[in-house]
Protein backbone atom coordinates (compact mmCIF):
# COMPACT_ATOMS: atom_id res chain seq x y z
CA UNK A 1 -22.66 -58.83 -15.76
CA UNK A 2 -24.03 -56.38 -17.78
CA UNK A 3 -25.73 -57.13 -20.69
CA UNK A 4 -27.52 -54.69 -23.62
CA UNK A 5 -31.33 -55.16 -24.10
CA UNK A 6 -31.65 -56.35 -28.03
CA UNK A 7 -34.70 -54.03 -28.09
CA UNK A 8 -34.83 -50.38 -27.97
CA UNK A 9 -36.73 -48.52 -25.50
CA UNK A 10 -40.12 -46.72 -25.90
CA UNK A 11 -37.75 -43.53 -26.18
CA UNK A 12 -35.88 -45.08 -28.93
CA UNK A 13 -32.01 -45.99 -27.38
CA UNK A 14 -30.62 -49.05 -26.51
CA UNK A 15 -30.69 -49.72 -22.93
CA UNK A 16 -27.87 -51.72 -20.42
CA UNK A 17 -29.13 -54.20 -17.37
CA UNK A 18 -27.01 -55.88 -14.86
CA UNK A 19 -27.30 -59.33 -13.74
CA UNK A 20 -25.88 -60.99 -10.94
CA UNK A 21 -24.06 -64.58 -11.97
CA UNK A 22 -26.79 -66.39 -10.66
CA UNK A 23 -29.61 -64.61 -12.81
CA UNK A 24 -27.96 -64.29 -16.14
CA UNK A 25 -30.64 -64.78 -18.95
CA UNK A 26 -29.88 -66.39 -22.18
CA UNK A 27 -27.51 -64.03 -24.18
CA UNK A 28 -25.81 -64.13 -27.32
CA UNK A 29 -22.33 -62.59 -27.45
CA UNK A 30 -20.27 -60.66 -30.36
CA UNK A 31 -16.57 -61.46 -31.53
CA UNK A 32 -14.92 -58.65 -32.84
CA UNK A 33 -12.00 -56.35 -33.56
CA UNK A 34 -12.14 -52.59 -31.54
CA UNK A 35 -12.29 -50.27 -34.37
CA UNK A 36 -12.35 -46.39 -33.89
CA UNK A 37 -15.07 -44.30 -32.53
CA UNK A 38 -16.56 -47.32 -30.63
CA UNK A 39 -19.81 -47.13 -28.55
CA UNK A 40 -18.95 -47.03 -25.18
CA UNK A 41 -21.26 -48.07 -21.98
CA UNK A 42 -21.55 -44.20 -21.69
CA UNK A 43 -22.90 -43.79 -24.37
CA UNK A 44 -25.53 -46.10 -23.95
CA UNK A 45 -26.18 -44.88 -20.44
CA UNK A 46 -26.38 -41.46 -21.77
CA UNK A 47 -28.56 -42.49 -25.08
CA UNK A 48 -26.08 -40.95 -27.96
CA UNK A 49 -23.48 -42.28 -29.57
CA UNK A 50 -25.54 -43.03 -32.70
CA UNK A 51 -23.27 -40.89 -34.71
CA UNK A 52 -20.26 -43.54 -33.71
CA UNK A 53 -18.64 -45.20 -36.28
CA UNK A 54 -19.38 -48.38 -34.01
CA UNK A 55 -23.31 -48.00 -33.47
CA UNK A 56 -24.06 -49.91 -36.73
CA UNK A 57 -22.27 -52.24 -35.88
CA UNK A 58 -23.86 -52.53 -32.05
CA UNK A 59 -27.44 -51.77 -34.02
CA UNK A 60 -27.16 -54.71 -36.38
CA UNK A 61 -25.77 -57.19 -33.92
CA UNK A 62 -28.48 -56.30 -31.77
CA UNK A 63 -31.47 -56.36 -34.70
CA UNK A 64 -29.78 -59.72 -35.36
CA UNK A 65 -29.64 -61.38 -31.82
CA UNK A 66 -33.66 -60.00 -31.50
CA UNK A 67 -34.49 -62.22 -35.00
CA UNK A 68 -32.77 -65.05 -33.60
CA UNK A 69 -34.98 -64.91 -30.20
CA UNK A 70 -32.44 -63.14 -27.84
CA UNK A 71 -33.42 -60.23 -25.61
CA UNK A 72 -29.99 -59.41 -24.15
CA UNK A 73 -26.80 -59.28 -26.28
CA UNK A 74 -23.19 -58.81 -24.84
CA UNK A 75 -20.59 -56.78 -27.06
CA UNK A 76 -17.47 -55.61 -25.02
CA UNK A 77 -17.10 -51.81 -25.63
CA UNK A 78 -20.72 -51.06 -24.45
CA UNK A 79 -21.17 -53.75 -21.50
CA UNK A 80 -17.96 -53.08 -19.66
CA UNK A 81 -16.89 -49.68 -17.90
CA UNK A 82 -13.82 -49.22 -19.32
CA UNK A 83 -13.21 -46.00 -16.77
CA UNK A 84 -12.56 -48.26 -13.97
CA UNK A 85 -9.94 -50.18 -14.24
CA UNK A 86 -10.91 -52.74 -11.67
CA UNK A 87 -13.80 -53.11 -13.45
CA UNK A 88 -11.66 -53.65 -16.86
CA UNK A 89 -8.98 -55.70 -14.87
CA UNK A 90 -12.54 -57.69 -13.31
CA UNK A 91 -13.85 -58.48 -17.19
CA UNK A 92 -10.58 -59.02 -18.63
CA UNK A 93 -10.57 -62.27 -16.20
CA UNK A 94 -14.44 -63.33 -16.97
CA UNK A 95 -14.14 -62.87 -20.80
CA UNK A 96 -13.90 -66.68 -21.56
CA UNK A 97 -16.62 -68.09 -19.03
CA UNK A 98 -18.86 -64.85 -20.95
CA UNK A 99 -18.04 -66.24 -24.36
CA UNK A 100 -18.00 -69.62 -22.95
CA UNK A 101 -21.43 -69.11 -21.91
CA UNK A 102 -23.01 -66.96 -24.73
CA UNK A 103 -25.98 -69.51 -26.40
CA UNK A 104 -24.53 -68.18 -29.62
CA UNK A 105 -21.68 -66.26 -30.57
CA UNK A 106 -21.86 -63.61 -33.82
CA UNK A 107 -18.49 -62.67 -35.35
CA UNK A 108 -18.25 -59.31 -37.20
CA UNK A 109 -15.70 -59.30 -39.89
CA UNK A 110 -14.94 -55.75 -40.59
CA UNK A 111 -12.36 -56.71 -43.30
CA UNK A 112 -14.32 -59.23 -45.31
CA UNK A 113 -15.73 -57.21 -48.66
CA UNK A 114 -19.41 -58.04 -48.80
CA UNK A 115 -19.05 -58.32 -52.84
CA UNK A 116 -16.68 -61.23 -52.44
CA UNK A 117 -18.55 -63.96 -54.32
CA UNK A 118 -19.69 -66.88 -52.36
CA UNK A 119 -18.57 -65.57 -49.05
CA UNK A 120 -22.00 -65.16 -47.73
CA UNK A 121 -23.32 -67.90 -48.99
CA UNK A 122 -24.88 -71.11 -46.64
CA UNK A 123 -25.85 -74.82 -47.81
């Protein structure tokens, strides 16, 4: 399993490690809808992609796993080689033991207005 580090390098990129079942650290896991221009594992591997639609999205989750005491963070377009498709086939079958898993479980909702009144809000 490969899982993104919630910190960013010395040299300033986000940076992947794989884990073998037996050795997966506490992770937290994100829940949401592909969009265009996505971050891809790729990209991380390579260290671009900041210009991507997607890498606020990635940056924030991660920035928000790290405040809530995670070091690793698993978000589908940038932890799974989507080039291979045994590899994609492979995922598509773990997806609900890694969700299942995840010690928490973010959700981005790209269609909820942040100026809708109350919608943020917690008791």
């Amino acid at each position: 399993m490969r899982l993104l580090h919630t910190q960013k390098s010395d040299a300033g990129i986000f940076e992947i490690e794989v884990f073998l079942d037996e050795y997966i650290p506490d992770y937290a896991i994100l829940s949401h809808r592909w969009e265009g221009d996505e971050v891809t594992l790729q990209d991380i591997e390579r260290g671009c992609g900041t210009d991507k639609k997607g890498y606020e999205k990635v940056a924030k989750c991660c920035a928000k796993a790290k405040e809530d005491g995670f070091a690793y963070v698993w978000i589908d377009t940038c932890c799974i080689d989507k080039t291979s498709s045994a590899e994609l086939s492979e995922a598509i079958n773990s997806m609900y033991r890694w969700y299942q898993n995840a010690k928490l479980c973010y959700a981005y909702l790209a269609d909820v207005p942040l100026s809708m009144p109350g919608i943020l809000e917690s008791d």
